[in-house]
Every structure is written in C-alpha cells, then in structure tokens.
Protein backbone atom coordinates (compact mmCIF):
# COMPACT_ATOMS: atom_id res chain seq x y z
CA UNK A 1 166.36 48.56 113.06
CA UNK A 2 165.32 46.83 109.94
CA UNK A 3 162.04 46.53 107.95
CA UNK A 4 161.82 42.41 109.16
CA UNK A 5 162.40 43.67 112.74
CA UNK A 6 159.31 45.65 112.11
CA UNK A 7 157.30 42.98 110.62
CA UNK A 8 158.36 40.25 113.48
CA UNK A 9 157.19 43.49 116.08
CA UNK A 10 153.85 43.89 114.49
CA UNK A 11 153.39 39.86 114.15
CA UNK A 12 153.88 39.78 118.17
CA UNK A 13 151.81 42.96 118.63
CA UNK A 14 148.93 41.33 116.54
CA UNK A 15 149.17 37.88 118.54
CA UNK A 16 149.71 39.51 121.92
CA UNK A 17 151.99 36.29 122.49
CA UNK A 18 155.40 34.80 121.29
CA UNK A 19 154.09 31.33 120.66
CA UNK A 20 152.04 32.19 118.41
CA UNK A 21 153.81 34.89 116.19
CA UNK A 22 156.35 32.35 115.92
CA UNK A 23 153.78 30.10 114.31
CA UNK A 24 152.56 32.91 111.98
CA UNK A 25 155.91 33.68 110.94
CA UNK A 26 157.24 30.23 110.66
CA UNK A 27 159.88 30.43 112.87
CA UNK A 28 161.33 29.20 116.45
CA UNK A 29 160.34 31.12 119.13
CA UNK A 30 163.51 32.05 120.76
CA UNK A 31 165.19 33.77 117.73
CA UNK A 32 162.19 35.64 117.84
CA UNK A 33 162.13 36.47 121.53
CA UNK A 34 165.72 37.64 120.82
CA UNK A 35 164.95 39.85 117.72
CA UNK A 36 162.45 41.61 120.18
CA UNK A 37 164.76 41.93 122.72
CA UNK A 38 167.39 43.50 120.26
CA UNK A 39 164.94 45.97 118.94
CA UNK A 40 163.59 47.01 122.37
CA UNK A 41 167.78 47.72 122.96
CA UNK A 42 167.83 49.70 120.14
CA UNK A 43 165.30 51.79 120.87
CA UNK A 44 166.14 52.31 124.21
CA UNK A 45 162.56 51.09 125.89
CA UNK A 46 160.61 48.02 126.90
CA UNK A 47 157.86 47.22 124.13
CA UNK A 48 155.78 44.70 125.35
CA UNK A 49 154.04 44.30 129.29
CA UNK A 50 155.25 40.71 129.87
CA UNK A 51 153.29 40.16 132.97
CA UNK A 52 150.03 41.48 131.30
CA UNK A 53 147.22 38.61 130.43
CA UNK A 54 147.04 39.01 127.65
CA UNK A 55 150.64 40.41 126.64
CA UNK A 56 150.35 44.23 126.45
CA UNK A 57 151.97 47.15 124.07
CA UNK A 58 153.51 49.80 126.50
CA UNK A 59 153.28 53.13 125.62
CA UNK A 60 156.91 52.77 123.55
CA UNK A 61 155.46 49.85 121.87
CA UNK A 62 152.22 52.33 120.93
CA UNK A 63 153.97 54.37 119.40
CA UNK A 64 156.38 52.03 117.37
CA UNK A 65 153.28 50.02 116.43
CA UNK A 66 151.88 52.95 114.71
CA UNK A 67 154.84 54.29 112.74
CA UNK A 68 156.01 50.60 112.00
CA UNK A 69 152.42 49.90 110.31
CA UNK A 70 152.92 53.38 108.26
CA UNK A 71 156.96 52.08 107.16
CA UNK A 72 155.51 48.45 106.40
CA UNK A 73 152.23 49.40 104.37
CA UNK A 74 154.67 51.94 102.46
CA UNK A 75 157.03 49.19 101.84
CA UNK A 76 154.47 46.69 100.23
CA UNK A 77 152.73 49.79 98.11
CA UNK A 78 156.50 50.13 96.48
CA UNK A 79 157.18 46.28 96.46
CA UNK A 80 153.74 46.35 94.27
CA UNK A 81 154.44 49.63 92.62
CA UNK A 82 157.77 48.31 91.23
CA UNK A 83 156.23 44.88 90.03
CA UNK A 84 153.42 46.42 88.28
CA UNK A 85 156.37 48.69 86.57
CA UNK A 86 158.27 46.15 85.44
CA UNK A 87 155.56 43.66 84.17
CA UNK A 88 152.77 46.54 82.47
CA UNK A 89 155.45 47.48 79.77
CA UNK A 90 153.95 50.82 78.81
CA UNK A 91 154.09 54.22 79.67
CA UNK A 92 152.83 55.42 83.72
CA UNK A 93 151.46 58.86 85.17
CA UNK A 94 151.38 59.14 88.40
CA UNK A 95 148.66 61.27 90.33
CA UNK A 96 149.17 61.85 93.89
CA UNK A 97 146.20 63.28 95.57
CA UNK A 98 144.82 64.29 99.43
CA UNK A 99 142.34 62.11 100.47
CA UNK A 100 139.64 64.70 100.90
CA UNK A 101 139.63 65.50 96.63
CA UNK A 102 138.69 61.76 96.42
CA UNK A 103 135.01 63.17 97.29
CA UNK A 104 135.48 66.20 94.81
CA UNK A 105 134.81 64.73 91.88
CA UNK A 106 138.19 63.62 91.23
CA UNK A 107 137.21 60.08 90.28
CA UNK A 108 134.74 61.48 87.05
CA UNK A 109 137.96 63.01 86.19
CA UNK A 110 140.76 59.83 86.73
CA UNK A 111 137.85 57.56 84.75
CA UNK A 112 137.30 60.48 81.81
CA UNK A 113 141.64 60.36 81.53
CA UNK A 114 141.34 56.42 82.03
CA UNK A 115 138.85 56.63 78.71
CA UNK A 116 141.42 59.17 77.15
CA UNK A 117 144.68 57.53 77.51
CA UNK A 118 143.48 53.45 78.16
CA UNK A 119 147.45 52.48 76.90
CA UNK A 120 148.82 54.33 79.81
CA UNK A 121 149.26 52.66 83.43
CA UNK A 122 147.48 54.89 85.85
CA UNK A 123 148.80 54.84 89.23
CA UNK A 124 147.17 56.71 92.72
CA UNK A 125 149.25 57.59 95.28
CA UNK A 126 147.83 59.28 98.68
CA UNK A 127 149.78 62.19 100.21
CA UNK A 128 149.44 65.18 101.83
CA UNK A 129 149.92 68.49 99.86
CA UNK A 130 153.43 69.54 101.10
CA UNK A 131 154.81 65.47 100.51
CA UNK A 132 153.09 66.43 96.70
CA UNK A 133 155.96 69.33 96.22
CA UNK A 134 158.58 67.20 97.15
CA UNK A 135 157.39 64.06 94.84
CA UNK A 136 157.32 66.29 92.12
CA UNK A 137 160.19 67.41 92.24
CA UNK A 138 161.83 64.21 92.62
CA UNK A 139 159.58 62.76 89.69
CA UNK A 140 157.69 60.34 91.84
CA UNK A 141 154.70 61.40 90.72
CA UNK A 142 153.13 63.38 87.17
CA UNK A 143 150.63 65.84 88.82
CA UNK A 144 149.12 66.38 92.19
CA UNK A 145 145.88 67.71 93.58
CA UNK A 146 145.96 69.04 97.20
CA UNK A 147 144.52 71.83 99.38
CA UNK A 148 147.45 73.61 99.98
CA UNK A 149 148.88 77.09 98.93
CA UNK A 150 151.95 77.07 98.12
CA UNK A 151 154.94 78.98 95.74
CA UNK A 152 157.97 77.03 94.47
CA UNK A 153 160.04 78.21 91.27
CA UNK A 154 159.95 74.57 90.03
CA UNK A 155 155.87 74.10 90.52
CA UNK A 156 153.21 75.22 88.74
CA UNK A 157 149.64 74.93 90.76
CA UNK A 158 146.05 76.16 89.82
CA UNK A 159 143.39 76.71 91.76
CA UNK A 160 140.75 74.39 90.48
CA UNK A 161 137.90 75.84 92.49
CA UNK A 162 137.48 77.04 96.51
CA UNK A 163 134.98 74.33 98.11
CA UNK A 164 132.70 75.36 100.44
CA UNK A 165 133.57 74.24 104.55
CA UNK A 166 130.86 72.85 106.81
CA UNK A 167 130.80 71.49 110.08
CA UNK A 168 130.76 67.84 110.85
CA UNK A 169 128.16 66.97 114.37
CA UNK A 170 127.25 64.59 115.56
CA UNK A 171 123.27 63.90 115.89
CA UNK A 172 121.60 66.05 118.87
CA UNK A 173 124.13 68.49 119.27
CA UNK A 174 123.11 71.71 120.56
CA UNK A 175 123.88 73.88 117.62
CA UNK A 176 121.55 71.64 115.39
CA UNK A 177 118.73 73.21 116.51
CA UNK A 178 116.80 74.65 113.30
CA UNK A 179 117.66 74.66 109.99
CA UNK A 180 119.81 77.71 109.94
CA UNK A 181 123.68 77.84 108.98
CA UNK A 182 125.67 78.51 112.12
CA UNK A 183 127.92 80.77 113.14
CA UNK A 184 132.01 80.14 113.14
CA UNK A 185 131.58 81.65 116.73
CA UNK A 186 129.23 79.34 118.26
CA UNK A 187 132.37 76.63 117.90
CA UNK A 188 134.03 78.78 121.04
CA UNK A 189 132.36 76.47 123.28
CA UNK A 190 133.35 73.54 121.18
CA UNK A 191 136.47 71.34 120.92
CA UNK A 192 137.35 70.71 117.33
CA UNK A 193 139.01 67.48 116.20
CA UNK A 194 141.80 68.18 113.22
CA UNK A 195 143.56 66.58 110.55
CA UNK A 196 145.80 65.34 109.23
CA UNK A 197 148.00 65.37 112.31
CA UNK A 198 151.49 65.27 110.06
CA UNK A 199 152.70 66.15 107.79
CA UNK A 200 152.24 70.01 108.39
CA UNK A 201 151.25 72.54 107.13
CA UNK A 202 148.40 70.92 106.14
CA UNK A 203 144.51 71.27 105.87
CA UNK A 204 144.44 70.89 109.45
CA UNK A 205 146.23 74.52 109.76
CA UNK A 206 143.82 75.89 107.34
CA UNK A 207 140.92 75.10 109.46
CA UNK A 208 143.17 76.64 112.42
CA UNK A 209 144.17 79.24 110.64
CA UNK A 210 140.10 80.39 109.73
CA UNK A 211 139.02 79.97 113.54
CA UNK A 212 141.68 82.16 114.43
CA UNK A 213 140.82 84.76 111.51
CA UNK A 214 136.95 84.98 113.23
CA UNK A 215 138.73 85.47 116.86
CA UNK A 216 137.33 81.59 117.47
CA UNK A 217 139.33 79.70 120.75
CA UNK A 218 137.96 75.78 120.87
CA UNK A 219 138.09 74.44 124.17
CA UNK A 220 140.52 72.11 122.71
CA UNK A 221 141.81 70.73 119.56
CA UNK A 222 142.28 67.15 119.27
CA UNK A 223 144.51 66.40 115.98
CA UNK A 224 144.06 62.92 114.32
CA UNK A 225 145.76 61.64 111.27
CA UNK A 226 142.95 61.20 108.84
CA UNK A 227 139.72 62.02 108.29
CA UNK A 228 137.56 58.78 109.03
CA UNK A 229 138.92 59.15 112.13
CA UNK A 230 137.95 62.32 112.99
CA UNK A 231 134.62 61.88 111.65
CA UNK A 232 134.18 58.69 113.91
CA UNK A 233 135.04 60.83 116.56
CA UNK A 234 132.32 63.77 115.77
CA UNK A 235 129.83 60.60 115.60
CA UNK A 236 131.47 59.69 119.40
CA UNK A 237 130.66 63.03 120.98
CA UNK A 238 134.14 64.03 121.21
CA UNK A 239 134.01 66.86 119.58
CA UNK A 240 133.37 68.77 116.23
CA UNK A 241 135.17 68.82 112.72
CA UNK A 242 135.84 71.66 109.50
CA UNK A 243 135.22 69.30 106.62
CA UNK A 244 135.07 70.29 103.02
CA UNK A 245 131.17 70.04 102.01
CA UNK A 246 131.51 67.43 99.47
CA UNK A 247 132.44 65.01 102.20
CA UNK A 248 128.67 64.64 103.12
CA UNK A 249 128.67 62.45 100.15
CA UNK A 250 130.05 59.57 102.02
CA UNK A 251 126.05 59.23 103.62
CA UNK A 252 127.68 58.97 107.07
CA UNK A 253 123.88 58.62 109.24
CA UNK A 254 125.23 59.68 112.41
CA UNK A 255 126.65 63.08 111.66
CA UNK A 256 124.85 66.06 110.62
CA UNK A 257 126.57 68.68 108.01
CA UNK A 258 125.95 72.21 108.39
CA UNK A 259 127.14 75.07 106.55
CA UNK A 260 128.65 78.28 108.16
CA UNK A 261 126.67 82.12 107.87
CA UNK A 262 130.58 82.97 107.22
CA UNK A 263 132.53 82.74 104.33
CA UNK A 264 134.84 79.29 105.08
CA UNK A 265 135.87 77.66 101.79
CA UNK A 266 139.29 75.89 100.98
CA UNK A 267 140.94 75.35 97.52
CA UNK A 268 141.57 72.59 95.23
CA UNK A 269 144.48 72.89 93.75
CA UNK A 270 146.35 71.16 90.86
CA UNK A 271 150.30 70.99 90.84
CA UNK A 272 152.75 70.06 88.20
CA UNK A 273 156.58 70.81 87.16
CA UNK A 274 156.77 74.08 85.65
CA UNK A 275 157.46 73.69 81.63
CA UNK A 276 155.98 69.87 81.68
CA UNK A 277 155.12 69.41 78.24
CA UNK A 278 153.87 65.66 78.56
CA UNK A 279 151.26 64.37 76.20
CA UNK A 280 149.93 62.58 79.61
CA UNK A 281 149.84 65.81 81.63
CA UNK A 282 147.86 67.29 78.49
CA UNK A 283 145.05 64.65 78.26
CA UNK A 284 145.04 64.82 81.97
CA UNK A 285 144.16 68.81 81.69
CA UNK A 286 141.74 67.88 78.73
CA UNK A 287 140.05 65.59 80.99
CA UNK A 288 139.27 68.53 83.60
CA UNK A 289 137.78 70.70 80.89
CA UNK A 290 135.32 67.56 79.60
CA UNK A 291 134.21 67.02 83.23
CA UNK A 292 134.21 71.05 84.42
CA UNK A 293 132.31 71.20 80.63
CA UNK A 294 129.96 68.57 81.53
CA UNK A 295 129.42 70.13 85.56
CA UNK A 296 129.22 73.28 83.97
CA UNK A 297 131.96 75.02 86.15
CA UNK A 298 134.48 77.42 84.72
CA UNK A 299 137.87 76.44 83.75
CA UNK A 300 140.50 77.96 85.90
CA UNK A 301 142.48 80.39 82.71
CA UNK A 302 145.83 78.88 83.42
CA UNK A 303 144.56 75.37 82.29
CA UNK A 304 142.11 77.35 79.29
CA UNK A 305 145.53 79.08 77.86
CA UNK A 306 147.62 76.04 78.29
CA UNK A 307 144.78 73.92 75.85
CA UNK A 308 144.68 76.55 73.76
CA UNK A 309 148.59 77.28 73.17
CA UNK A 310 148.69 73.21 73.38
C-alpha cells in the first residue's frame, strides 16, 4: 500500500464511480480498476459495493477512507512544510498545540511572539498532548501547549493555568431549566459524547476520569475524534459534552454552556526540552508574561524564574 494507492481510493470514494475518477485523475480507467483491485487484495476485503446505485463504501472501505484522508492531509501538510523550509531562508519555531487552547487565548499570545520575533518563520502544528512528548523529543516541534499531565526526564511542562469545565447542551434539554450551575450527578441519566477518540490518554480520559471521581455512570459514552464533532452532536440531541469554558467563545446558537456546582477544571500546560536555551523559546515565554501582564493573570513561577535567570 502506497500513498498514490490512497489518493486513487479516495478519488473513487469521492466520485462513487470509476469513470469518472479516471477523468479526475487523468488516467485510463482500467489501470485504475486494477490499482483498486490490488489494494482491496492487500488489505484482505472488498472496498467498494459494486452493485450499489450509486457505487457504495463497505464498511472496510469506511474505515480505510477515514485513515487514508488522515495519511494524505498529513502528507500534503509536510509536502508544504518542507517547501516553505527550504524557500523562507530564516530561522523556524515550531508550536504544536491541542485544538481546544486555540480558544484559550493562545492566538493573543502566537500574534504578541509574531510582533516579537517578525524574522522568524512561525509554524502551527495540531496534535494531541501525548504526540507533543514524542515531537519534542524528536525536534519536530520548539514548544507545545496541551492538556495533559505528564513526567518525562527530557520535558519540562508548566501549568499555565486550570480552566474551568462546563457542559455543552443542546437547547431544551431538561437540565437547562433555571439559571443554576448543575450538578456532575445529574449527567447519570445522560450519555456523554468524548474526544478526541485517539490518540490516548487524552482530554477525553480526563473528562472520564472526573465522572468517575463524583461516582458519575453515563448511559453511554460515544467517543468522536474532535471537538466540532462532538459539539454538532450535543446540538443533534445525541448526547452531552465536558468542554473547557472558553469554548463558548465560538457563539455556537444551538448549544447552551453551563457550569458545574463541582469543582471540574483542566490544565493548560506548556512543554519544552529540558535545558532549551533558545532565544526563540525565550521571546516565546516573554510573550506569555506581556499577554498574562496585560489579562492580569499570574505567571506560573517556573516561567517568572526562567525570565529572571534569562
């Protein structure tokens, strides 16, 4: 199995016929047909309902089609990632980040370190906290800022600040009645839609991890890869979701927000390579203290003694 396997896959899933992926790939159909063939031979199943009008993904070819999307997208992001490397010509940092910190504030901070360092090529990369540890390490990325605890001799993290948890509903749900905050209990009746789905651990097993600290069994847990999706699905009835409060700031009108009677809050954490002395890594630090200055929050002391001793 190849990466242009993949793509000829997705260009007959897309079309729902052979014909006219052909076209869109500007080839002949039969070398297509037989690519198809060799890849459903590889994998050991049948990927497309033939006799289905229109032509049909089976449940094999469901499940390719959504890890071949996540291989291909990944492929073009590096394809793009090496070109703007090779033609920018000046020094990179490279911030990977959860998706969920996007609505923490953590653009005021990329623009104030944008404004800082404008000769240096900024680059965003989404992943999940526990791929952060890894890219790290490897020197994929410069920092990271994620949910997730976590001790490693070759990481240094700080806790940036907890962020409160609320509940996502959908409009007209039961426990919306009144103004009050509700009660981590009252979601015993409720099934509760999770996320990310993988990598784990994740945020997802934080949110498990606090309904089982308040003795809290959902009627079910549906686990979805990101959050739009489980937010559509609050706004679709199918169930509820533990999202950190600042979320509510993506004006969503079909979902309510409410906050808990309990304490529920998760961190935000920032991660580097223990002993990174990097210019980049400083102004990046020095741009948290102008923002958390400007907020007025409190500095976490980790990132107050590394300025000062900078």
């Amino acid at each position: 199995m190849d990466i242009r396997q993949l793509r000829y896959f997705l260009a007959v899933a897309a079309e729902r016929n052979f014909s006219r992926a052909a076209e869109r790939l500007h080839m002949a159909q039969p070398p297509l047909s037989r690519q198809i063939q060799q890849l459903e031979q590889e994998v050991g199943a049948t990927l497309f309902d033939r006799e289905a009008r229109p032509m049909a993904l089976t449940d094999a070819g469901r499940l390719l089609y959504e890890h071949a999307m996540q291989v291909t997208r990944r492929m073009d992001e590096l394809k793009e990632a090496m070109r703007g490397f090779v033609n920018a010509n000046r020094p990179r940092f490279v911030v990977g980040f959860v998706p969920s910190v996007l609505y923490a504030r953590l653009p005021d901070i990329i623009r104030r370190f944008r404004k800082a360092a404008p000769d240096v090529e900024l680059s965003l990369v989404e992943m999940m906290s526990i791929e952060q540890i890894v890219a790290l390490k490897e020197g994929r990325i410069d920092v990271g800022f994620g949910r997730l605890r976590f001790e490693d001799p070759a990481i240094e993290r700080e806790v940036l600040r907890e962020e409160k948890l609320v509940a996502a509903l959908p409009i007209g749900h039961r426990l919306l009645k009144g103004e009050r905050p509700i009660d981590l209990a009252d979601l015993s009746d409720e099934a509760v839609i999770v996320y990310p789905r993988e990598p784990r651990p994740s945020y997802a097993d934080q949110v498990l991890s606090l309904l089982h600290d308040h003795g809290v069994t959902p009627t079910a847990v549906h686990e979805v890869r990101e959050l739009q999706t489980a937010l559509g699905l609050v706004a679709a009835e199918d169930g509820i979701c533990i999202v950190p409060s600042s979320v509510h700031l993506m004006g969503r009108r079909d979902l309510v927000f409410r906050e808990f009677t309990e304490k529920a809050v998760s961190p935000i954490i920032i991660s580097h390579r223990k002993n990174d002395l990097s210019p980049h890594l400083a102004t990046m630090i020095g741009s948290i203290a102008d923002v958390y200055d400007q907020w007025g929050w409190s500095l976490p002391g980790g990132l107050r003694r590394r300025m000062t001793e900078g």
